[in-house]
Protein backbone atom coordinates (compact mmCIF):
# COMPACT_ATOMS: atom_id res chain seq x y z
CA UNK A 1 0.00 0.00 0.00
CA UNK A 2 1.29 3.28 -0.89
CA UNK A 3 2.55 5.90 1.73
CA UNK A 4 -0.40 8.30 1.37
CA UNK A 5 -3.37 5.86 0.57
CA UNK A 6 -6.64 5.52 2.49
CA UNK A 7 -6.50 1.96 2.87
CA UNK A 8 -3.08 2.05 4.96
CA UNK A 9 -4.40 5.04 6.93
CA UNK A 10 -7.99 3.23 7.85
CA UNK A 11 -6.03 -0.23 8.59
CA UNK A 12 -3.18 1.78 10.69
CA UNK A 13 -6.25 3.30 12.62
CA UNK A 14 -8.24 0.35 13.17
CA UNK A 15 -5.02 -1.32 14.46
CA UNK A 16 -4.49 1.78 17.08
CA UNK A 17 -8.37 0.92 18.02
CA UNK A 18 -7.37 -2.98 18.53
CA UNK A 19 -4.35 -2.17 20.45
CA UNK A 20 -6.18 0.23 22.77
CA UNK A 21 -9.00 -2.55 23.45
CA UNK A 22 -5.92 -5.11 23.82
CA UNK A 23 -4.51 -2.84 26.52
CA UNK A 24 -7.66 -2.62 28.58
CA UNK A 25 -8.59 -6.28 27.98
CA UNK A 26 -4.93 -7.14 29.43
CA UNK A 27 -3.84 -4.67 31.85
CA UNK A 28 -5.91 -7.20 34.79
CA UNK A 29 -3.48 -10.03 33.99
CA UNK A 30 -0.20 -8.02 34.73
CA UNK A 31 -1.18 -6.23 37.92
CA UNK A 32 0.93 -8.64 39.60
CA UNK A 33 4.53 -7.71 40.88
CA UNK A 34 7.32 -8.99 38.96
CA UNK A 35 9.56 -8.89 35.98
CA UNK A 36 7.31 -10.33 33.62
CA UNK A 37 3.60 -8.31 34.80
CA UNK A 38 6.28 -5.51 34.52
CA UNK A 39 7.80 -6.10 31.60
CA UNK A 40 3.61 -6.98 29.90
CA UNK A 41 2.75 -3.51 31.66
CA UNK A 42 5.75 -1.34 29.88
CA UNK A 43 5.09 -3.62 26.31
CA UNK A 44 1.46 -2.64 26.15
CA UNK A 45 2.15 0.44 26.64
CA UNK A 46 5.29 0.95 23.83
CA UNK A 47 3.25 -0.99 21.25
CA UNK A 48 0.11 0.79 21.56
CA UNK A 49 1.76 4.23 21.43
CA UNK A 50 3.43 3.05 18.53
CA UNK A 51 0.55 2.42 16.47
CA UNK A 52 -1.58 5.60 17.90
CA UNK A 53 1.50 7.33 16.58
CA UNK A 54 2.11 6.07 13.48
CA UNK A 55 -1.53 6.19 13.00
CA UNK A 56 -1.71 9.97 13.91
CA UNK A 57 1.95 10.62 11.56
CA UNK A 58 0.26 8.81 8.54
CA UNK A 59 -2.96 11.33 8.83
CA UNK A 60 -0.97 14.22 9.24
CA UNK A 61 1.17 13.19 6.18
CA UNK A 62 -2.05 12.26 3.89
CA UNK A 63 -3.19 15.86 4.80
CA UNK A 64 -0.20 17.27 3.99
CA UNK A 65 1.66 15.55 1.67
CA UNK A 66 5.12 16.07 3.33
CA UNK A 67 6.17 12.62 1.57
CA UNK A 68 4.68 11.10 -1.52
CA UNK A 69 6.03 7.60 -1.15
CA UNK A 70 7.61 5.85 1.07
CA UNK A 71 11.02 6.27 -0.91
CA UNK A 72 10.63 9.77 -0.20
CA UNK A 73 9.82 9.12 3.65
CA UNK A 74 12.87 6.80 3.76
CA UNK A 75 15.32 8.00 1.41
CA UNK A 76 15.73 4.66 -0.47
CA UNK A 77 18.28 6.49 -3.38
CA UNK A 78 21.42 5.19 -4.84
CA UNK A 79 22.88 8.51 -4.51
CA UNK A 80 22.29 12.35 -3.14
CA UNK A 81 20.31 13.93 -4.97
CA UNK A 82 17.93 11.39 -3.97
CA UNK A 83 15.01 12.11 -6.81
CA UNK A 84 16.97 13.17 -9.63
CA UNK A 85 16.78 10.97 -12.40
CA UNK A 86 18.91 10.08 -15.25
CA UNK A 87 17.60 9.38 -17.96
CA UNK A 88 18.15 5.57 -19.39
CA UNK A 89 19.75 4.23 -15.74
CA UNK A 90 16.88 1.90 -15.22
CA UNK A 91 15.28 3.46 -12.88
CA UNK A 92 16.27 2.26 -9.54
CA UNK A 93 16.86 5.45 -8.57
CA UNK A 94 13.30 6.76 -8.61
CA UNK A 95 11.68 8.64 -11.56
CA UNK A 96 13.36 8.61 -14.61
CA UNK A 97 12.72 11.17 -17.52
CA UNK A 98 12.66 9.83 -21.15
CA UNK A 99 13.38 12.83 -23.88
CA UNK A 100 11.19 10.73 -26.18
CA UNK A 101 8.19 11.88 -24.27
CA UNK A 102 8.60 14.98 -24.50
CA UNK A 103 9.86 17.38 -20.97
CA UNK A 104 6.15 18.03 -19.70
CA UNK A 105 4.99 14.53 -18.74
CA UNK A 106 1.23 13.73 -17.74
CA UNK A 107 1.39 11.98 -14.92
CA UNK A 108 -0.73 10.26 -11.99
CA UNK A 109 -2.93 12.54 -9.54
CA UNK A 110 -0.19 13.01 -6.91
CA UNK A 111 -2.47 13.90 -5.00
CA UNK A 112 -4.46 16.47 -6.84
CA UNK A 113 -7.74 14.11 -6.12
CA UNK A 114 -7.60 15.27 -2.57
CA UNK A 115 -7.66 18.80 -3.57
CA UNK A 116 -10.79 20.80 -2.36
CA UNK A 117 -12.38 23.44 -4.07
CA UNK A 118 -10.89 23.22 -7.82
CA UNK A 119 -12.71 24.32 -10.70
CA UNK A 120 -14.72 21.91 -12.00
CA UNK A 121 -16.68 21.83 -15.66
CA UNK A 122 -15.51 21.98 -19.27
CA UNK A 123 -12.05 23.74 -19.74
CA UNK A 124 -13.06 26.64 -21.67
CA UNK A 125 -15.87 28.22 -18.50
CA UNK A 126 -13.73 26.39 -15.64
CA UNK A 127 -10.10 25.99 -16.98
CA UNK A 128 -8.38 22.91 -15.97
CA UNK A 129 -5.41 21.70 -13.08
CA UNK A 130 -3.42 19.03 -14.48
CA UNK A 131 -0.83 16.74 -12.91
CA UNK A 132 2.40 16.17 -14.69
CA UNK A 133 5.89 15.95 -14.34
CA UNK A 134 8.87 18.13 -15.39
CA UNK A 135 12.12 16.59 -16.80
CA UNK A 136 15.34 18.63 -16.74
CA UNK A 137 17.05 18.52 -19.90
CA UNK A 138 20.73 19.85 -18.72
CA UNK A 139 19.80 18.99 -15.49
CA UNK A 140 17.96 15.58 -15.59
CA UNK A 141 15.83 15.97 -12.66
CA UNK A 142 12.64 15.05 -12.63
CA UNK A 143 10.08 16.81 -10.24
CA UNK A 144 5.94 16.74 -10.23
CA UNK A 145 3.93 20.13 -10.85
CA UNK A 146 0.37 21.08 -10.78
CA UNK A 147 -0.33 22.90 -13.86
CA UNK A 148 -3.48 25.68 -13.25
CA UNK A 149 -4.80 26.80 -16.92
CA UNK A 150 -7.23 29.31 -17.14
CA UNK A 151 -10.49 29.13 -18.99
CA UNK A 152 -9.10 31.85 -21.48
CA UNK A 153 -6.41 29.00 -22.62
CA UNK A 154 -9.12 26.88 -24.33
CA UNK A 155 -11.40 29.11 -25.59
CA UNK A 156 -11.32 30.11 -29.14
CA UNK A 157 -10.56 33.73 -29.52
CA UNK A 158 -7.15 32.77 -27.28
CA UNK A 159 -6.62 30.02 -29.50
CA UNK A 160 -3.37 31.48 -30.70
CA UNK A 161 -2.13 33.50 -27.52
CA UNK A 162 0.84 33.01 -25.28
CA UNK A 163 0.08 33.31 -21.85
CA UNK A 164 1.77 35.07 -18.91
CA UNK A 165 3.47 32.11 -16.74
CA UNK A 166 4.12 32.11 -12.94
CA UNK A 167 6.52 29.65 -11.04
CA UNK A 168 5.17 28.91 -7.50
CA UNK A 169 6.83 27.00 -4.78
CA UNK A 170 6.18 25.90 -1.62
CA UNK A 171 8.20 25.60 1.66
CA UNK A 172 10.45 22.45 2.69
CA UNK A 173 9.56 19.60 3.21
CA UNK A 174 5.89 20.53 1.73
CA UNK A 175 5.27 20.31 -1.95
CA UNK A 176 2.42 20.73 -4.23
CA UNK A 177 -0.03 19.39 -2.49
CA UNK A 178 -0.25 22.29 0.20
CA UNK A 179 0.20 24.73 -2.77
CA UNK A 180 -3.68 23.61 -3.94
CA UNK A 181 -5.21 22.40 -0.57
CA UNK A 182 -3.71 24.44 2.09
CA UNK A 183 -2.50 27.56 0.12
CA UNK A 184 -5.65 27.74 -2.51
CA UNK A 185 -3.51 28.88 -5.11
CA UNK A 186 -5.27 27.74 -7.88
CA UNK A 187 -8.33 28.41 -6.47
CA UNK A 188 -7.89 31.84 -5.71
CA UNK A 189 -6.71 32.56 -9.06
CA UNK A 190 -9.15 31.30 -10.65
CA UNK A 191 -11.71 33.69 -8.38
CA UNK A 192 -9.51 36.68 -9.10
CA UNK A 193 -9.45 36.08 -13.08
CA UNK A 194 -13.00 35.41 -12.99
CA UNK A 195 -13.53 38.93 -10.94
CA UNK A 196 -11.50 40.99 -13.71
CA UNK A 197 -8.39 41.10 -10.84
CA UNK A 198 -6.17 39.27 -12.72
CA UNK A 199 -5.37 38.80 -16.28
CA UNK A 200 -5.46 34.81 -17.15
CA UNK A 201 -2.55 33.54 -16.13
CA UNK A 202 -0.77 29.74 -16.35
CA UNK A 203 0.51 29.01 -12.69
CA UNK A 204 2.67 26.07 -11.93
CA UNK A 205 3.45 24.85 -8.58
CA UNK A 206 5.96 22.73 -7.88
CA UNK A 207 7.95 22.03 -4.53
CA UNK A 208 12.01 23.64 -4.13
CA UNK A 209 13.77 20.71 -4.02
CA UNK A 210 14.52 18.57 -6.67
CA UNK A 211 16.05 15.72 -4.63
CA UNK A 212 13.83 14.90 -1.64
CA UNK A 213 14.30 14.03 1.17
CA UNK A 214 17.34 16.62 0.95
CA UNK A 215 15.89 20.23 1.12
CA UNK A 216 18.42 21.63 -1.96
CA UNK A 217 17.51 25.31 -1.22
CA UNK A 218 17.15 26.41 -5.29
CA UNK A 219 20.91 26.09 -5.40
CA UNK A 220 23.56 24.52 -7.65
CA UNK A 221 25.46 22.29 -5.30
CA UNK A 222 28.91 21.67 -6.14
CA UNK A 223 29.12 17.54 -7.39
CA UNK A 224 25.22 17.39 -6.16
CA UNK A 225 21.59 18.76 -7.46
CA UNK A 226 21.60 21.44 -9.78
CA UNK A 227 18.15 22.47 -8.12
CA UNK A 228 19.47 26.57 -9.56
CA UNK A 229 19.75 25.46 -13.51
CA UNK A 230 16.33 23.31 -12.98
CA UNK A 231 14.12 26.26 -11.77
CA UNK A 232 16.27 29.24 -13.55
CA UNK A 233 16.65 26.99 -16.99
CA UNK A 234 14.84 23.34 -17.57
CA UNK A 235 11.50 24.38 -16.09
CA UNK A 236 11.42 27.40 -18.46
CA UNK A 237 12.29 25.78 -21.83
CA UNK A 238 10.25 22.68 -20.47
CA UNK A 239 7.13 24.99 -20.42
CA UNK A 240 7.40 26.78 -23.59
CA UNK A 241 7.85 23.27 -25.10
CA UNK A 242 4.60 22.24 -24.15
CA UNK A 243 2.13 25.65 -22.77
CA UNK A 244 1.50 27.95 -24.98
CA UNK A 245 3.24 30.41 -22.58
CA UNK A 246 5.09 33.45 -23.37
CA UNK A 247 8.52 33.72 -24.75
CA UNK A 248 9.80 37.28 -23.62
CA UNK A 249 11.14 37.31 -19.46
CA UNK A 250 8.63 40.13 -19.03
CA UNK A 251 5.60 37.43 -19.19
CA UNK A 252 7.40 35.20 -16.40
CA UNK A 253 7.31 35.76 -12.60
CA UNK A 254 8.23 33.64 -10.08
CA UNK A 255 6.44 33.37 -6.37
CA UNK A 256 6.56 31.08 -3.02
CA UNK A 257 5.85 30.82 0.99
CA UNK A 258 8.92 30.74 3.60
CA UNK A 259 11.56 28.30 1.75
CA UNK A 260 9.82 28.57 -1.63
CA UNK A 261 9.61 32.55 -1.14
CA UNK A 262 13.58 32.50 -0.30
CA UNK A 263 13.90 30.47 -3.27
CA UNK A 264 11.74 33.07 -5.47
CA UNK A 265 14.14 36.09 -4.81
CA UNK A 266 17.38 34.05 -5.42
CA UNK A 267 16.00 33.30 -8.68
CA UNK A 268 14.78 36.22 -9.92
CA UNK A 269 17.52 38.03 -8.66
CA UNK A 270 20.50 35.79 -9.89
CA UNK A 271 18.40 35.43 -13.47
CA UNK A 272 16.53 38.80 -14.23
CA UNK A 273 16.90 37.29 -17.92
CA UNK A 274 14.73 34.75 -16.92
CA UNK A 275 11.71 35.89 -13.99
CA UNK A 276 11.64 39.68 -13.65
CA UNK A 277 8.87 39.42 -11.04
CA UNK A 278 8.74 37.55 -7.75
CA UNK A 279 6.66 37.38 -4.82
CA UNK A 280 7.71 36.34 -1.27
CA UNK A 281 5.92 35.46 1.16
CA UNK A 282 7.68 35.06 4.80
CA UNK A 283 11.55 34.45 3.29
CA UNK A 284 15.01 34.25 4.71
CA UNK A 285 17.27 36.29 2.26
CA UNK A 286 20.27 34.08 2.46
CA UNK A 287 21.13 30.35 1.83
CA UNK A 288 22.53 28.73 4.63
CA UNK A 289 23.60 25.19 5.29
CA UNK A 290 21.68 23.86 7.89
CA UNK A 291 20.94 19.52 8.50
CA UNK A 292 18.07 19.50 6.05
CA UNK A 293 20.33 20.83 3.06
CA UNK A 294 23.76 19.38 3.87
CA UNK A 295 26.41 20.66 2.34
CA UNK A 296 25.69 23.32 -0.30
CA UNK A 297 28.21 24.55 -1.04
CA UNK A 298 31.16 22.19 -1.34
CA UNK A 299 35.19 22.97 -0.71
CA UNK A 300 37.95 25.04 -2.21
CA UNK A 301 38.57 28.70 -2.00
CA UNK A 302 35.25 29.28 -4.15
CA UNK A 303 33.06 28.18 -1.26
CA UNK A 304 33.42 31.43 0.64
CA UNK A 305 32.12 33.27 -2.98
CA UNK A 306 29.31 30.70 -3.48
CA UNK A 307 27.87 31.39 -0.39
CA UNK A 308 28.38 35.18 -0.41
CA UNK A 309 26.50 35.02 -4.24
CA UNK A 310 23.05 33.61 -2.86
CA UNK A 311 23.43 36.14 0.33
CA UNK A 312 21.06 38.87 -1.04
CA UNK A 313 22.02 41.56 1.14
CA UNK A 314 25.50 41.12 0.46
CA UNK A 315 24.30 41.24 -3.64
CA UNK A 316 22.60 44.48 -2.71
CA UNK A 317 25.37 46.08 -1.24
CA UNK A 318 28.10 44.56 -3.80
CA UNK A 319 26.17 43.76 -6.93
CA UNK A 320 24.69 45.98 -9.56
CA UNK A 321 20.90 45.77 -8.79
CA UNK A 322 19.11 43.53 -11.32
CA UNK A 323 16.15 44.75 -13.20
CA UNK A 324 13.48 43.02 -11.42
CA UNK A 325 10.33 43.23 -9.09
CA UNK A 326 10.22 41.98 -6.05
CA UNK A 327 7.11 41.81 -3.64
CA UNK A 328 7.55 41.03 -0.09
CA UNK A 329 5.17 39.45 2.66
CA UNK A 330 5.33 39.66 6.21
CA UNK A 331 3.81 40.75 9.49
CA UNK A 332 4.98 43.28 12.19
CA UNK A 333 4.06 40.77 14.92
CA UNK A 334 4.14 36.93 15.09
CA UNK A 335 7.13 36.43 12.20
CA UNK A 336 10.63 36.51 13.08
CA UNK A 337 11.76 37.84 9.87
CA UNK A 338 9.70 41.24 9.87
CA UNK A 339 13.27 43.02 10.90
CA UNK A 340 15.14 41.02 8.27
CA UNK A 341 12.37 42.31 5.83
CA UNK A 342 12.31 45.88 6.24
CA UNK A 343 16.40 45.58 6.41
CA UNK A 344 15.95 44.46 2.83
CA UNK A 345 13.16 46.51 1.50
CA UNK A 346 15.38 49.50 2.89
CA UNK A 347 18.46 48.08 0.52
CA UNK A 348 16.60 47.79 -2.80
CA UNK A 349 17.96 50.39 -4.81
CA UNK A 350 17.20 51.36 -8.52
CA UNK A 351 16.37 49.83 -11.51
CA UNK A 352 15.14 47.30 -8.99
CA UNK A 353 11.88 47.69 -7.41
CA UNK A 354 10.18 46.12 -3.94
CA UNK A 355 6.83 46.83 -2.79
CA UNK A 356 5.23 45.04 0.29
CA UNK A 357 1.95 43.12 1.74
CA UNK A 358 2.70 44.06 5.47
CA UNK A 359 -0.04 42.02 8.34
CA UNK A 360 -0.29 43.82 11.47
CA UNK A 361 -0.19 40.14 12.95
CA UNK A 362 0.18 36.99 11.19
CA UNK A 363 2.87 33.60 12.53
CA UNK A 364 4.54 31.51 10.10
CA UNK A 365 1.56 29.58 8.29
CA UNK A 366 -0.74 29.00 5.56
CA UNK A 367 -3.66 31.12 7.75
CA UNK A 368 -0.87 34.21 6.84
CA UNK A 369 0.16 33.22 3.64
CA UNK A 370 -3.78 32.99 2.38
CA UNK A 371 -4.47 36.14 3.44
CA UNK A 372 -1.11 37.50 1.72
CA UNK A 373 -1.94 35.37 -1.84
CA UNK A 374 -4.84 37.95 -3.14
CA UNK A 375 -3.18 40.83 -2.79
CA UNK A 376 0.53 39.44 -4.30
CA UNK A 377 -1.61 37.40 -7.16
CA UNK A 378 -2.69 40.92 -7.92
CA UNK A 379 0.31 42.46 -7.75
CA UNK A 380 2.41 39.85 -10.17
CA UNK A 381 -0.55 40.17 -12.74
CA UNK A 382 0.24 43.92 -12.93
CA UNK A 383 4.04 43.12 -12.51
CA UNK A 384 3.58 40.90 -15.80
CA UNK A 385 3.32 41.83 -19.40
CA UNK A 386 1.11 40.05 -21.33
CA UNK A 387 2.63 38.66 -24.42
CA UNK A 388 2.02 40.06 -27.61
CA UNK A 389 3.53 37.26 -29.43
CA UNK A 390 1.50 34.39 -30.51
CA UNK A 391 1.67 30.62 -31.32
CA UNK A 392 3.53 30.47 -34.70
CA UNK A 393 5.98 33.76 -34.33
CA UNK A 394 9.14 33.24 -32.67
């Protein structure tokens, strides 16, 4: 039975329900004093917390989709990174991507079943979510998305129009999953396009790392995952291979919650050729190693510079400012980072530009990151250009 299926949760619970009637049905017979009426007292006990917890783990994870499998849960990989797959090893190593079909690969739900509240009706009045997977051509990492099209993409007078694109990420260990359920990305795009808020807009959420269960932090890790060239480079030419999505960086923005947000401004920061918008809800503003990420990265006297590159007040104070827009999200009370944030927003200097979505109170969560969303969806949809080139021009 797979990790996140119903019939492993109900069977896990219904043991916890046995064990608990074992343990009353029992506990008479070691009352005694004793090794062994001690030893039955202490093993009731141990096995029946066991189950309750592994019962109670195993709801939280359905809910929340922390870990998809239980290769992901265990970190069953030949090598770090753990889920990136090479294409033609035979696939012991997890998924493997196959050029012949193509670098946007339907896939199964992953969980997008268990999603409340998605449009629902034909394509061209409700627009569609699909499930797929992304393949890395320089990078060969393969990672799952949730692909949100808007009912403008399939109706007729669109038929030939590109489409503004936004990259969303979650947080660590999350993934896209919480983007739909917990977030309501999707959702509440759809609600703002529908109200004349937002222009239609493809949105594609995906989680930051590329080789789970190691948190990779949107970086290029020296001999590791080249989680920086995946988001900055595959996911963008894997896109316009298969979306009718625009060609031109000004059509492209690039948004995310707490790791996913930190993960947004190092992108569009480090490739203003690539995203010139991005959204950040709750982010650090440097990449540090911590035991999630291991080491990032690596030896030799270009460590010191690596780490200094995806510091972004260091960039700000060293670097030429890139030519980019930045939103950021945060509250004055509740979130640690709210000094952190104005110490940045204070930095951004020109041809760069930061505005912010600022909560009198909000904590670290997806109650303060949905009442962020509406406000930054809006914001990246007037950040964006919509293209003005269309299928069959270059």
């Amino acid at each position: 039975m797979g990790l996140t299926s119903r019939s492993l949760e109900y069977a896990v619970a219904a043991a916890a329900v046995v064990c608990v009637g074992l343990t009353l049905w029992l506990w008479p017979r070691f009352a005694g004093r004793g090794a062994r009426p001690l030893l039955g007292r202490l093993g009731v006990i141990a096995g029946t917390q066991l189950v309750i917890v592994a019962a109670l783990g195993l709801a939280v994870n359905a809910n929340f989709q922390f870990y998809a499998s239980w290769h992901e849960l265990l970190g069953l990989y030949d090598d770090a990174p753990a889920a990136v797959g090479k294409w033609g090893d035979g696939g012991a190593a997890g998924p493997v991507g196959d050029p012949s079909k193509g670098l946007v690969q339907a896939s199964g739900p992953d969980g997008l079943d268990k999603v409340h509240g998605l449009p629902k009706g034909a394509p061209a009045t409700a627009g569609r979510v699909e499930s797929v997977r992304i393949v890395g051509k320089r990078t060969r990492a393969v990672d799952p998305a949730y692909v949100y099209l808007p009912p403008q993409y399939f109706q007729p007078q669109y038929a030939r129009q590109r489409f503004p694109v936004v990259v969303a990420l979650s947080g660590y260990p999350g993934g896209t999953f919480l983007l739909g359920q917990h977030l309501r990305l999707p959702q509440t795009a759809d609600g703002l396009i529908r109200a004349g808020r937002m222009q239609p807009t493809v949105i594609v959420m995906m989680r930051p790392t590329i080789a789970p269960p190691r948190d990779t932090q949107c970086v290029d890790v020296p001999g590791g995952p080249q989680a920086e060239t995946f988001f900055a480079r595959d996911v963008p030419d894997a896109l316009r291979s298969h979306y009718r999505v625009g060609h031109d960086p000004g059509g492209w923005g690039v948004m995310g919650y707490s790791s996913g947000g930190s993960c947004a401004l190092q992108l569009a920061m480090r490739h203003d050729r690539t995203y010139t918008s991005a959204a950040a809800l709750s982010p650090d503003y440097k990449v540090s190693d911590d035991p999630t990420t291991g080491d990032l990265f690596g030896g030799g006297r270009d460590r010191v510079r690596r780490r200094e590159e995806h510091d972004l007040m260091w960039r700000l104070r060293r670097l030429p400012a890139p030519r980019v827009d930045v939103l950021i999200g945060t509250s004055r009370s509740g979130e640690k980072n709210y000094p952190a944030a104005r110490a940045f927003l204070a930095a951004v200097k020109p041809p760069m530009t930061a505005d912010s979505v600022v909560l009198a109170h909000g904590s670290h969560n997806f109650a303060t990151w949905r009442r962020e969303l509406p406000a930054a969806l809006e914001w990246m949809s007037r950040s964006l250009t919509f293209p003005e080139d269309v299928v069959g021009n270059s």
